[in-house]
C-alpha atoms as a PDB file:
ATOM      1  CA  UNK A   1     113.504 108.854 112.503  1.00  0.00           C
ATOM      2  CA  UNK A   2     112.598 111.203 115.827  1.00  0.00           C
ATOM      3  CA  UNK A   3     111.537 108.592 118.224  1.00  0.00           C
ATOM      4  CA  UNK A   4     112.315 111.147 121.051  1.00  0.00           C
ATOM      5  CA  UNK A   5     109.930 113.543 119.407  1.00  0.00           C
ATOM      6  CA  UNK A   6     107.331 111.134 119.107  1.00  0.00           C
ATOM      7  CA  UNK A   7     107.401 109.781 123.264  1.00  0.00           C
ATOM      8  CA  UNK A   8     107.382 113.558 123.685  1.00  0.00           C
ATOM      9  CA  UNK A   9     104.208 114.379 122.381  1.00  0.00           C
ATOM     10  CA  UNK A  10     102.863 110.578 123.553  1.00  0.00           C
ATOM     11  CA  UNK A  11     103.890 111.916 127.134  1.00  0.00           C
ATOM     12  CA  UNK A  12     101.893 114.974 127.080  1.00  0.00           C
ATOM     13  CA  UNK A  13      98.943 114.235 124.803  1.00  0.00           C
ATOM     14  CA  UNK A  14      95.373 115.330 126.440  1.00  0.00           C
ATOM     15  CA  UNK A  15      97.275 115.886 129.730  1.00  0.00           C
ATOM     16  CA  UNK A  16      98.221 119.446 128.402  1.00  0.00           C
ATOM     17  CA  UNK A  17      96.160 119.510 125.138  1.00  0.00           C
ATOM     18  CA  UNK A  18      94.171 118.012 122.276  1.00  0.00           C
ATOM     19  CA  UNK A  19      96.971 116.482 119.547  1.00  0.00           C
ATOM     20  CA  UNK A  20      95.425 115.847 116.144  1.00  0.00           C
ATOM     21  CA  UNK A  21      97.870 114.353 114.269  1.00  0.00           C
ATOM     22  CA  UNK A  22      98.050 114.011 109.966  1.00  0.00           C
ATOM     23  CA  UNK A  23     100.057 111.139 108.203  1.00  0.00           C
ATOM     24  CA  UNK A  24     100.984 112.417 104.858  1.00  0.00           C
ATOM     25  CA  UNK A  25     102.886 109.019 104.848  1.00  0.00           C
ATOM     26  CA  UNK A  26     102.600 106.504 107.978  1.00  0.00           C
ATOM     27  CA  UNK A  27     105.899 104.373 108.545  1.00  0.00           C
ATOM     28  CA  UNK A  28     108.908 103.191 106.172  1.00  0.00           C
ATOM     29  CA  UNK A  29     108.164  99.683 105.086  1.00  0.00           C
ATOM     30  CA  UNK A  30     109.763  96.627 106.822  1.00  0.00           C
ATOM     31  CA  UNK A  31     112.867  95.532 104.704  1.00  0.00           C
ATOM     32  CA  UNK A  32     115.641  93.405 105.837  1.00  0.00           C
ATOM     33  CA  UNK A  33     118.529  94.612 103.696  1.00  0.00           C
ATOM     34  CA  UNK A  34     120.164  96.976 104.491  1.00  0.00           C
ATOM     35  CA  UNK A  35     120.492  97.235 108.203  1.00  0.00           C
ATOM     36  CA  UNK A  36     119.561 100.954 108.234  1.00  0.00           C
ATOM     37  CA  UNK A  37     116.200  99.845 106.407  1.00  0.00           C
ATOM     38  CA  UNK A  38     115.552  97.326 109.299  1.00  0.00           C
ATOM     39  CA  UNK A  39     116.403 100.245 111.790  1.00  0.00           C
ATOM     40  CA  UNK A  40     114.306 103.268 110.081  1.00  0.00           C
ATOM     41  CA  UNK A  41     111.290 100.490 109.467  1.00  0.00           C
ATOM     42  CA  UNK A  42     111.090  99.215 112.909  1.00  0.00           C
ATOM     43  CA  UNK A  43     111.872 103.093 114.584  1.00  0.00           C
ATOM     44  CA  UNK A  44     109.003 104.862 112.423  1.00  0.00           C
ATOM     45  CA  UNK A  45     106.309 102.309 113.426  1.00  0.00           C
ATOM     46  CA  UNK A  46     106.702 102.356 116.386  1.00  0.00           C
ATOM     47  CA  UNK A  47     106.762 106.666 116.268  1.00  0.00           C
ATOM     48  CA  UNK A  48     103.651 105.873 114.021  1.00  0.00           C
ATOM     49  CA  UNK A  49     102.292 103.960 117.213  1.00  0.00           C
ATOM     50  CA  UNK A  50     102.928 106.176 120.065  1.00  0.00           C
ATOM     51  CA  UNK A  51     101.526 109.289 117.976  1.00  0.00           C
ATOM     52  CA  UNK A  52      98.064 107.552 116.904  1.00  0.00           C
ATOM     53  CA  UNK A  53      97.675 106.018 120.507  1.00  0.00           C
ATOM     54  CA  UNK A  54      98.036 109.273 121.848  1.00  0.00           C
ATOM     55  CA  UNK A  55      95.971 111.972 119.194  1.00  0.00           C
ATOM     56  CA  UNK A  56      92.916 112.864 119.677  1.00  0.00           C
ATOM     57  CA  UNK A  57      91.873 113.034 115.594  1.00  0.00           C
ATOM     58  CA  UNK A  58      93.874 111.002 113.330  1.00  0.00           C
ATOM     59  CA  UNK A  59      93.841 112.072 109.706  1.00  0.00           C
ATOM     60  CA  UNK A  60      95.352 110.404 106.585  1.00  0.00           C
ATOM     61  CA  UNK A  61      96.345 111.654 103.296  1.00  0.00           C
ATOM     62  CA  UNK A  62      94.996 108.601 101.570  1.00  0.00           C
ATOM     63  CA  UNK A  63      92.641 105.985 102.596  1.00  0.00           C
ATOM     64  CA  UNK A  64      94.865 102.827 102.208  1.00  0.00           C
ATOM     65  CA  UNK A  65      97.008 104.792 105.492  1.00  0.00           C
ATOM     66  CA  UNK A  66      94.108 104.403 107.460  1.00  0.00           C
ATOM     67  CA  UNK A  67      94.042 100.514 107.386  1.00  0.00           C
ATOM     68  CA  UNK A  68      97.864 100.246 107.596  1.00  0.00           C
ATOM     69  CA  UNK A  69      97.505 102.693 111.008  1.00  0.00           C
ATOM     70  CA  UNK A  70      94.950 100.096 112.042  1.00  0.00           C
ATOM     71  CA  UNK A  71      96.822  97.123 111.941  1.00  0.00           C
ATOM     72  CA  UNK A  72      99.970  99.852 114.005  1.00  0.00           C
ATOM     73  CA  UNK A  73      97.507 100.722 116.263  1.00  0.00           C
ATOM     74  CA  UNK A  74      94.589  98.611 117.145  1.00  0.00           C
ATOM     75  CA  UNK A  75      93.620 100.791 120.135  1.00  0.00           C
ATOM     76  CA  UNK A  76      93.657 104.523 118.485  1.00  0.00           C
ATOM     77  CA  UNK A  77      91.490 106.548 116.924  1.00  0.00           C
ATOM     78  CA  UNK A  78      89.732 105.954 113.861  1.00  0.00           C
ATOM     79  CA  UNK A  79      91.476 107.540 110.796  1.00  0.00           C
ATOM     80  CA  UNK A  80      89.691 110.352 109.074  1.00  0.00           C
ATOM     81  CA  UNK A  81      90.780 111.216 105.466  1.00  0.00           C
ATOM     82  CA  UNK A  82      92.099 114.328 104.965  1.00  0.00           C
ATOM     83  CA  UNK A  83      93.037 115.286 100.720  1.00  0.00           C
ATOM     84  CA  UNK A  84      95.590 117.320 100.224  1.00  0.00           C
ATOM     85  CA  UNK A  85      94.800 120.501  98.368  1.00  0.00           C
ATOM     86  CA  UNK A  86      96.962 122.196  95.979  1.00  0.00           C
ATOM     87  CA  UNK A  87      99.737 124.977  97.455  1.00  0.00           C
ATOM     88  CA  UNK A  88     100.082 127.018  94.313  1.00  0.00           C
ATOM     89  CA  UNK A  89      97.786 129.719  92.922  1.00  0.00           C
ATOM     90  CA  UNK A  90      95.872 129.465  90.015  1.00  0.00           C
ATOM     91  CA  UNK A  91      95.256 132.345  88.512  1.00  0.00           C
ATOM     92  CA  UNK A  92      98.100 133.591  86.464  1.00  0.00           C
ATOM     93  CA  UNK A  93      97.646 136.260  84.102  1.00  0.00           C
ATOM     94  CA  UNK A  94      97.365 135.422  80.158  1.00  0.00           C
ATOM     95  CA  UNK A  95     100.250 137.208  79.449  1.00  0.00           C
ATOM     96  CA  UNK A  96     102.182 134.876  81.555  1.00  0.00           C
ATOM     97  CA  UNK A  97     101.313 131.772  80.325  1.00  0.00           C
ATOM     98  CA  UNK A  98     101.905 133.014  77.081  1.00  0.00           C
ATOM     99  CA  UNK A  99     105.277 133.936  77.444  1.00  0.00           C
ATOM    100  CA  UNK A 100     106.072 130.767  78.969  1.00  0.00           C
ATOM    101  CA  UNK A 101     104.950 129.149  76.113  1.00  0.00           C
ATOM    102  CA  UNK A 102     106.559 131.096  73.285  1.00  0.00           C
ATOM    103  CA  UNK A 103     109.701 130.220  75.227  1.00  0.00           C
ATOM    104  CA  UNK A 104     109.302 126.942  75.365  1.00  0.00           C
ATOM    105  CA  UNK A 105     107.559 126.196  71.874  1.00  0.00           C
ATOM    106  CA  UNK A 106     106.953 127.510  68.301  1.00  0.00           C
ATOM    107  CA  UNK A 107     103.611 127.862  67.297  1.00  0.00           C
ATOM    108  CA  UNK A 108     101.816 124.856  66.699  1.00  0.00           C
ATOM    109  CA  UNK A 109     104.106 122.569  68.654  1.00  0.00           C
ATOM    110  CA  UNK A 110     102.541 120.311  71.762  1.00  0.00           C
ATOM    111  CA  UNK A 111     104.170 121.281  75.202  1.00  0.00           C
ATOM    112  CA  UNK A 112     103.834 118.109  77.799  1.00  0.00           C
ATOM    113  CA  UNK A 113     105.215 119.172  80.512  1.00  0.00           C
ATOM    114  CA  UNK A 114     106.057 117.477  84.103  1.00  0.00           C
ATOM    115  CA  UNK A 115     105.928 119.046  87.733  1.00  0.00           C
ATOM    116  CA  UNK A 116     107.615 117.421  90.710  1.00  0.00           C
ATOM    117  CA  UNK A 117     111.096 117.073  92.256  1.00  0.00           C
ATOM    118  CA  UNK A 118     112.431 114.335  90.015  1.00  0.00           C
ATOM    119  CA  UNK A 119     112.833 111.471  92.875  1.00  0.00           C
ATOM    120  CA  UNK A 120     114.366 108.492  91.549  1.00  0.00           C
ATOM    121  CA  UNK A 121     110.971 106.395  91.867  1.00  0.00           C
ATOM    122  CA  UNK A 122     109.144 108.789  89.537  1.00  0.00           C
ATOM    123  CA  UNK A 123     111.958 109.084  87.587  1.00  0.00           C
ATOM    124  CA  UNK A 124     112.506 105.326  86.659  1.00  0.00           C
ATOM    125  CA  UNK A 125     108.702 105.647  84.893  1.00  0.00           C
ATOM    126  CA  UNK A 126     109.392 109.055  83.340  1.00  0.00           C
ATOM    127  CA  UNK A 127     112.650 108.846  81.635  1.00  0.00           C
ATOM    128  CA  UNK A 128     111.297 105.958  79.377  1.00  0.00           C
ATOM    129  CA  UNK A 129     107.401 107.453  79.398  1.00  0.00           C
ATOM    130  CA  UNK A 130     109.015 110.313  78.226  1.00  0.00           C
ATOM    131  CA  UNK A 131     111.715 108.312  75.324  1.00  0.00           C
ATOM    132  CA  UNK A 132     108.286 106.816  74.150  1.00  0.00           C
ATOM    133  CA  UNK A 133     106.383 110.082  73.724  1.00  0.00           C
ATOM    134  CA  UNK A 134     108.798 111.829  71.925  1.00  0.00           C
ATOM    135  CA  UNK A 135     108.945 109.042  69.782  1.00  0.00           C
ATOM    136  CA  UNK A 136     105.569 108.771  69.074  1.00  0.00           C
ATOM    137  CA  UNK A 137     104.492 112.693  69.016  1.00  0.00           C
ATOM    138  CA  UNK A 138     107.847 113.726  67.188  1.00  0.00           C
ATOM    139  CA  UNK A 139     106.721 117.474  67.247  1.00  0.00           C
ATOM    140  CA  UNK A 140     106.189 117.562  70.860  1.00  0.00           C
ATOM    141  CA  UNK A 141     108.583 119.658  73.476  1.00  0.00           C
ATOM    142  CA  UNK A 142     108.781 118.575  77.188  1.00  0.00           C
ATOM    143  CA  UNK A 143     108.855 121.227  79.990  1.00  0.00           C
ATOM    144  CA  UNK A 144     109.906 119.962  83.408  1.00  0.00           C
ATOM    145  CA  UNK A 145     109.422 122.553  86.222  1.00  0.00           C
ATOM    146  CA  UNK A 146     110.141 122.124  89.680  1.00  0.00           C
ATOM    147  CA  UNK A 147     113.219 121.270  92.062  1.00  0.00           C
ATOM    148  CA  UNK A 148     115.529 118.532  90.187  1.00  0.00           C
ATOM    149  CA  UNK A 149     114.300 119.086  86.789  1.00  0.00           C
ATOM    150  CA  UNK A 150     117.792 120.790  85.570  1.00  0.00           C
ATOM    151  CA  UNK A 151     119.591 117.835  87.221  1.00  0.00           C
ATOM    152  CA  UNK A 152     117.036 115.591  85.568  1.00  0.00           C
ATOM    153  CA  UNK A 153     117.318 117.183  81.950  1.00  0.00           C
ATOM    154  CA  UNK A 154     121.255 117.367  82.093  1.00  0.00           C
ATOM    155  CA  UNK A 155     120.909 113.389  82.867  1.00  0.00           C
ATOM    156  CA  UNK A 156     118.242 112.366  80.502  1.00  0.00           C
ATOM    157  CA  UNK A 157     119.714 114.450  77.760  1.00  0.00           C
ATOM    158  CA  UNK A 158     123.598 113.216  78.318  1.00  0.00           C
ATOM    159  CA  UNK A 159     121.852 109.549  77.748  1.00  0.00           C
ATOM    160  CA  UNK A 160     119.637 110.698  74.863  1.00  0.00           C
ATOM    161  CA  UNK A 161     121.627 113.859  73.086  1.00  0.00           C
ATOM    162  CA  UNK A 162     118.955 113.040  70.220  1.00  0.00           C
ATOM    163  CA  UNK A 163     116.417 115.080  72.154  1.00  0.00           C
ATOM    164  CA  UNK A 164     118.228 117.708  73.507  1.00  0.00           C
ATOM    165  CA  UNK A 165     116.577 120.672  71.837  1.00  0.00           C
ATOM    166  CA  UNK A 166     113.386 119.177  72.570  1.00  0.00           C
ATOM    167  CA  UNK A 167     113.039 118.886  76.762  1.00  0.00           C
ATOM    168  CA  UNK A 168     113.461 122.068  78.716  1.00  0.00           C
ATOM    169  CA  UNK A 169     113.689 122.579  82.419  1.00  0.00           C
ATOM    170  CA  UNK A 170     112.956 125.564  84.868  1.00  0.00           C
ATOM    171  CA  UNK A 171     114.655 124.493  88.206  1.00  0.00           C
ATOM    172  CA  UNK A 172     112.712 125.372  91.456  1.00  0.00           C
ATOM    173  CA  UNK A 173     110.551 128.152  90.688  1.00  0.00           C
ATOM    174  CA  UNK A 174     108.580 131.020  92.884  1.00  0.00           C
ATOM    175  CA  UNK A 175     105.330 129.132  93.892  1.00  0.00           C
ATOM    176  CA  UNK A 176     103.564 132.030  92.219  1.00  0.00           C
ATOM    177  CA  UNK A 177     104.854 131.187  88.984  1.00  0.00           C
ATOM    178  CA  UNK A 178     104.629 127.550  88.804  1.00  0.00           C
ATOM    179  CA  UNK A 179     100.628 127.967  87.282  1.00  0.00           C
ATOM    180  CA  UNK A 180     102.001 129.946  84.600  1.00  0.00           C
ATOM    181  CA  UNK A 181     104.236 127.080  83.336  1.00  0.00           C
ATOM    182  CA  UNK A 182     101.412 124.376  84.264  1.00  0.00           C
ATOM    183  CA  UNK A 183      98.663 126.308  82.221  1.00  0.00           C
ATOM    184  CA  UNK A 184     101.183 126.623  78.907  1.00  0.00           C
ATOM    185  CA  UNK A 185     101.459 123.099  78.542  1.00  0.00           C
ATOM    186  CA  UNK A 186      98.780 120.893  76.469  1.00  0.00           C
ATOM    187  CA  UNK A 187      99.170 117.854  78.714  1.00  0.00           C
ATOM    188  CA  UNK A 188     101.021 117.215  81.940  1.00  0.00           C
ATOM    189  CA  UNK A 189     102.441 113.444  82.582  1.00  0.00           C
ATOM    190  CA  UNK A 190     102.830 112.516  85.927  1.00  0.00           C
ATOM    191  CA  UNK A 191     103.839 108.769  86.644  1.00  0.00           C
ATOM    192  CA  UNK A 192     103.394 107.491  90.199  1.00  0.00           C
ATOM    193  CA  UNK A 193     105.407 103.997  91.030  1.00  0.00           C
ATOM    194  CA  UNK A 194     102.026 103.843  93.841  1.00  0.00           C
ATOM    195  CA  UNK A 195      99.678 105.420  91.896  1.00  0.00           C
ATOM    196  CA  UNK A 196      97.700 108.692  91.516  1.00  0.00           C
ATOM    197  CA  UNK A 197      96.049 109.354  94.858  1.00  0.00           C
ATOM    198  CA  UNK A 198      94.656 112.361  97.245  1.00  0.00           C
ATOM    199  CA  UNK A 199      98.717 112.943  98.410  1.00  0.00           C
ATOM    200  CA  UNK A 200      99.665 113.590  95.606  1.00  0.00           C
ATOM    201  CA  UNK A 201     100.408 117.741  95.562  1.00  0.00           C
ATOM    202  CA  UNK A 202     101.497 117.769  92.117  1.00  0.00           C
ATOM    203  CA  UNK A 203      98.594 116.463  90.368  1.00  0.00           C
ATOM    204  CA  UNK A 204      96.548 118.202  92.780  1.00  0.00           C
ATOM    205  CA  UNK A 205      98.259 121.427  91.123  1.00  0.00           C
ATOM    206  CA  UNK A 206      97.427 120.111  87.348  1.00  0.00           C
ATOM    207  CA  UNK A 207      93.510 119.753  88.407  1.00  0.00           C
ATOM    208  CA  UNK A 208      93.194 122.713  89.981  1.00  0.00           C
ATOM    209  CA  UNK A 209      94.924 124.336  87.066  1.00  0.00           C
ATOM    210  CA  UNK A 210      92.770 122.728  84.363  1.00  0.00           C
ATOM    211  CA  UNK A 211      95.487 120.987  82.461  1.00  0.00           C
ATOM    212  CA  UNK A 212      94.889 117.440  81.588  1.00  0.00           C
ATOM    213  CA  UNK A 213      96.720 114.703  83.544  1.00  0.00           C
ATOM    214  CA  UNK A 214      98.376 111.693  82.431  1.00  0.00           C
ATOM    215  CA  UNK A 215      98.943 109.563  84.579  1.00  0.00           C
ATOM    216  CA  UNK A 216      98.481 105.699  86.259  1.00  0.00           C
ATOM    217  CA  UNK A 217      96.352 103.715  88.924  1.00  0.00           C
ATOM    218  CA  UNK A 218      98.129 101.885  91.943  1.00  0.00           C
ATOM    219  CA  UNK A 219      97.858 100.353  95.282  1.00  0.00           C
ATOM    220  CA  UNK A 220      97.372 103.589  96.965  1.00  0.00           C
ATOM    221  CA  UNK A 221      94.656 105.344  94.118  1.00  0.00           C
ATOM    222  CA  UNK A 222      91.228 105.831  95.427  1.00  0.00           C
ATOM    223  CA  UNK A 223      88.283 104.884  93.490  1.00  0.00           C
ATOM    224  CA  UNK A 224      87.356 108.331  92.911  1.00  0.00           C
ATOM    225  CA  UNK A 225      89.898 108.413  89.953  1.00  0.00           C
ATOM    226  CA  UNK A 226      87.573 106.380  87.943  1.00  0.00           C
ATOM    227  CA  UNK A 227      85.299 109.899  87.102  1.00  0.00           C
ATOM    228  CA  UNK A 228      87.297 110.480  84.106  1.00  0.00           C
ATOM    229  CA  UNK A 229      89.052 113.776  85.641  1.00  0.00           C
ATOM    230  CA  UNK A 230      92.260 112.296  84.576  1.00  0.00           C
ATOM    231  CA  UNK A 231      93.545 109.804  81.546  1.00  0.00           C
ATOM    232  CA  UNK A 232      95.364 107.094  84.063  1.00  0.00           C
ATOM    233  CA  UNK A 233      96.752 103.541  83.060  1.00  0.00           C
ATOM    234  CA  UNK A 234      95.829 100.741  85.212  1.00  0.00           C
ATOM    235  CA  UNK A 235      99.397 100.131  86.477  1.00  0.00           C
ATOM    236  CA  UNK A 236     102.562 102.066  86.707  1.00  0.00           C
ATOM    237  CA  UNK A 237     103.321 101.660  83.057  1.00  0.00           C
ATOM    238  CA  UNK A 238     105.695 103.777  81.234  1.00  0.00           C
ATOM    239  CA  UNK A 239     105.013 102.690  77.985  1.00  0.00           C
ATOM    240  CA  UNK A 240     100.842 103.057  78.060  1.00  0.00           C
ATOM    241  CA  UNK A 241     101.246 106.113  79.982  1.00  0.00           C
ATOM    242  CA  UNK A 242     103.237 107.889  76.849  1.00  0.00           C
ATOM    243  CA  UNK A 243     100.711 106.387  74.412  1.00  0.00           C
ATOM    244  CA  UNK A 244      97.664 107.672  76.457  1.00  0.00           C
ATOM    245  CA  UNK A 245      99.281 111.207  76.391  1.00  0.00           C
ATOM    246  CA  UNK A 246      99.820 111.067  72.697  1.00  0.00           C
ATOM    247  CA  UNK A 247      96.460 109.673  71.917  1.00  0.00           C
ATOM    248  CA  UNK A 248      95.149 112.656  74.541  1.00  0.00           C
ATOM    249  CA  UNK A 249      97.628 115.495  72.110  1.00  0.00           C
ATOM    250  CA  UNK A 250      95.853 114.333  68.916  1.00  0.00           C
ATOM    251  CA  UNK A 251      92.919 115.394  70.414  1.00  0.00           C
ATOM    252  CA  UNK A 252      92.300 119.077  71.404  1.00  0.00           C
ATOM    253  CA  UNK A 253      88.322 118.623  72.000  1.00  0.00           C
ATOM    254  CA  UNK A 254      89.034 115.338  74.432  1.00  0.00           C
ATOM    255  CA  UNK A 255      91.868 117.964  76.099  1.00  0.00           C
ATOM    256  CA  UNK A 256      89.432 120.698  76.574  1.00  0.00           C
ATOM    257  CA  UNK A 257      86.649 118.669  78.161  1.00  0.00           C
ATOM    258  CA  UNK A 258      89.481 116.369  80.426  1.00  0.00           C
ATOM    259  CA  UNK A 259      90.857 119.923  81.939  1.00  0.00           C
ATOM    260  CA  UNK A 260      86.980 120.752  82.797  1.00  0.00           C
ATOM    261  CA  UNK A 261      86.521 117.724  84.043  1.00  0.00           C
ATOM    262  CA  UNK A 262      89.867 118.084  86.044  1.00  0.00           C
ATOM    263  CA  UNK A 263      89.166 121.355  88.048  1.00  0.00           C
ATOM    264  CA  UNK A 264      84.968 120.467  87.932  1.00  0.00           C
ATOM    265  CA  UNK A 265      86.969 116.944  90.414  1.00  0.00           C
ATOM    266  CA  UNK A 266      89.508 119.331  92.314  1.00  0.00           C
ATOM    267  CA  UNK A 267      86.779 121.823  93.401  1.00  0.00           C
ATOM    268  CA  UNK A 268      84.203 118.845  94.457  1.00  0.00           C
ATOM    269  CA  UNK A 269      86.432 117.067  96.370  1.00  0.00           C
ATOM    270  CA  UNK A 270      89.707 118.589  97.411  1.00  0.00           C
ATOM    271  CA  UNK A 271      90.010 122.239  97.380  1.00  0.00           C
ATOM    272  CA  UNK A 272      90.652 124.136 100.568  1.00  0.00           C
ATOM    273  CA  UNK A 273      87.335 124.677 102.074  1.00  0.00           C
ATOM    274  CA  UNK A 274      86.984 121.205 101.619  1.00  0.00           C
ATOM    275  CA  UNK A 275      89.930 120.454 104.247  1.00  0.00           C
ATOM    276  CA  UNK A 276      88.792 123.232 106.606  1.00  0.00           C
ATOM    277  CA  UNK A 277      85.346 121.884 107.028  1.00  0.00           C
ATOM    278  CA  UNK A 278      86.513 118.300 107.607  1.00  0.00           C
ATOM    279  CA  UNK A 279      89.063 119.835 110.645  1.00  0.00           C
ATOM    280  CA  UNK A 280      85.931 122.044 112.047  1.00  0.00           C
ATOM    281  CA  UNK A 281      83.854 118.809 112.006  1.00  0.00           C
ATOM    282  CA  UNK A 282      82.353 118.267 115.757  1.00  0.00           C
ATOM    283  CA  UNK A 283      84.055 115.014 117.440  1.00  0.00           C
END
């Protein structure tokens, strides 16, 4: 909530330079309880405002942002969508993702794993998609890598001490080791209470890795998700998420042709040079 920040660059927009601005996320939504809510809501649209008034390109992580900046700002620029491409390399060495794995799993066990930082919202839909999966894939281990998974793990397995020796976490890791992890597991689950969409860094990072993605559809998913580059539920649905990912572990040769699918979708549509042709773009 920088609403001096915002009149600053409103001040000073095309007077001294060009200001393209990019809304990973647009504005808090409007809620009357509590007060602070009210506050933040009312404070970021109007920031939201002043900045798309006053840019020169306006760029959105997801499309649905574009219609909610129109309604802000009737008078600004038209939005321009702008994916978000994956931060993490892709390329780890064999020996790598081996190791993770034999770590993590005996031979012949199914690893799902999870990558993210464990927010509350995602992790209302993953602690039960997760109590479901293990039920119904009863050889199955769980990796969780990224920043909150210990915290996570300590909580989910203080609630559920019968799976203990089944979920593992890594903490935050080195960004050039998080492939390594992503590439040992069979399936990666990734529940969104708003849906997979273009903003969404960590699936970006299972595409472009070539594992296959579990997930769900939601307000904010594009329509591109319906290529078959991931397994989704229509809704933010714990339950049908686990049962699509243990439906997608019984079968290795729908696995191998969802991760080609997966990085065939990240390379068309929102790798890098993807994102640095759209800002080079003549206006």
């Amino acid at each position: 909530m920088n609403l001096l920040f915002a009149v600053w660059i409103a001040s000073r927009a095309r007077r001294l330079a060009p200001v393209w601005v990019m809304f990973h996320e647009v504005a808090f939504p409007f809620s009357w309880r509590p007060l602070k809510h009210v506050a933040l809501g009312a404070t970021t649209h109007v920031m939201a405002r002043l900045l798309a008034g006053a840019a020169d390109r306006v760029f959105v992580s997801v499309p649905a942002w574009g219609q909610m900046l129109k309604w802000i700002c009737s008078g600004g620029r038209g939005p321009e969508w702008l994916p978000v491409p994956c931060t993490l390399e892709t390329d780890p060495a064999p020996e790598a993702v081996g190791a993770v794995r034999s770590q993590v799993a005996r031979v012949g066990m199914p690893l799902v794993g999870h990558f993210g930082t464990f927010g509350c919202l995602v992790a209302d839909l993953l602690v039960p998609a997760l109590l479901e999966l293990l039920r119904l894939a009863p050889n199955t281990r769980i990796l969780l890598v990224g920043r909150g998974s210990v915290e996570f793990a300590t909580r989910f397995k203080a609630t559920h001490p019968e799976w203990t020796t089944r979920v593992e976490a890594t903490g935050g890791l080195p960004a050039q080791t998080v492939s390594a992890h992503l590439q040992a597991c069979d399936v990666l689950i990734q529940p969104f209470p708003d849906g997979v969409s273009s903003r969404r860094t960590s699936a970006m990072a299972g595409l472009a890795n070539g594992v296959p993605v579990v997930t769900n559809l939601g307000f904010l998913s594009e329509p591109l998700w319906a290529c078959h580059a991931v397994v989704a539920a229509p809704t933010p649905d714990p339950i049908a998420i686990a049962k699509l990912g243990a439906a997608l572990l019984a079968d290795p040769v729908a696995r191998t042709d969802l991760g080609r699918r997966a990085v065939a979708l990240y390379r068309n549509t929102f790798a890098v040079e993807h994102t640095i042709a759209k800002l080079r773009e003549a206006q």
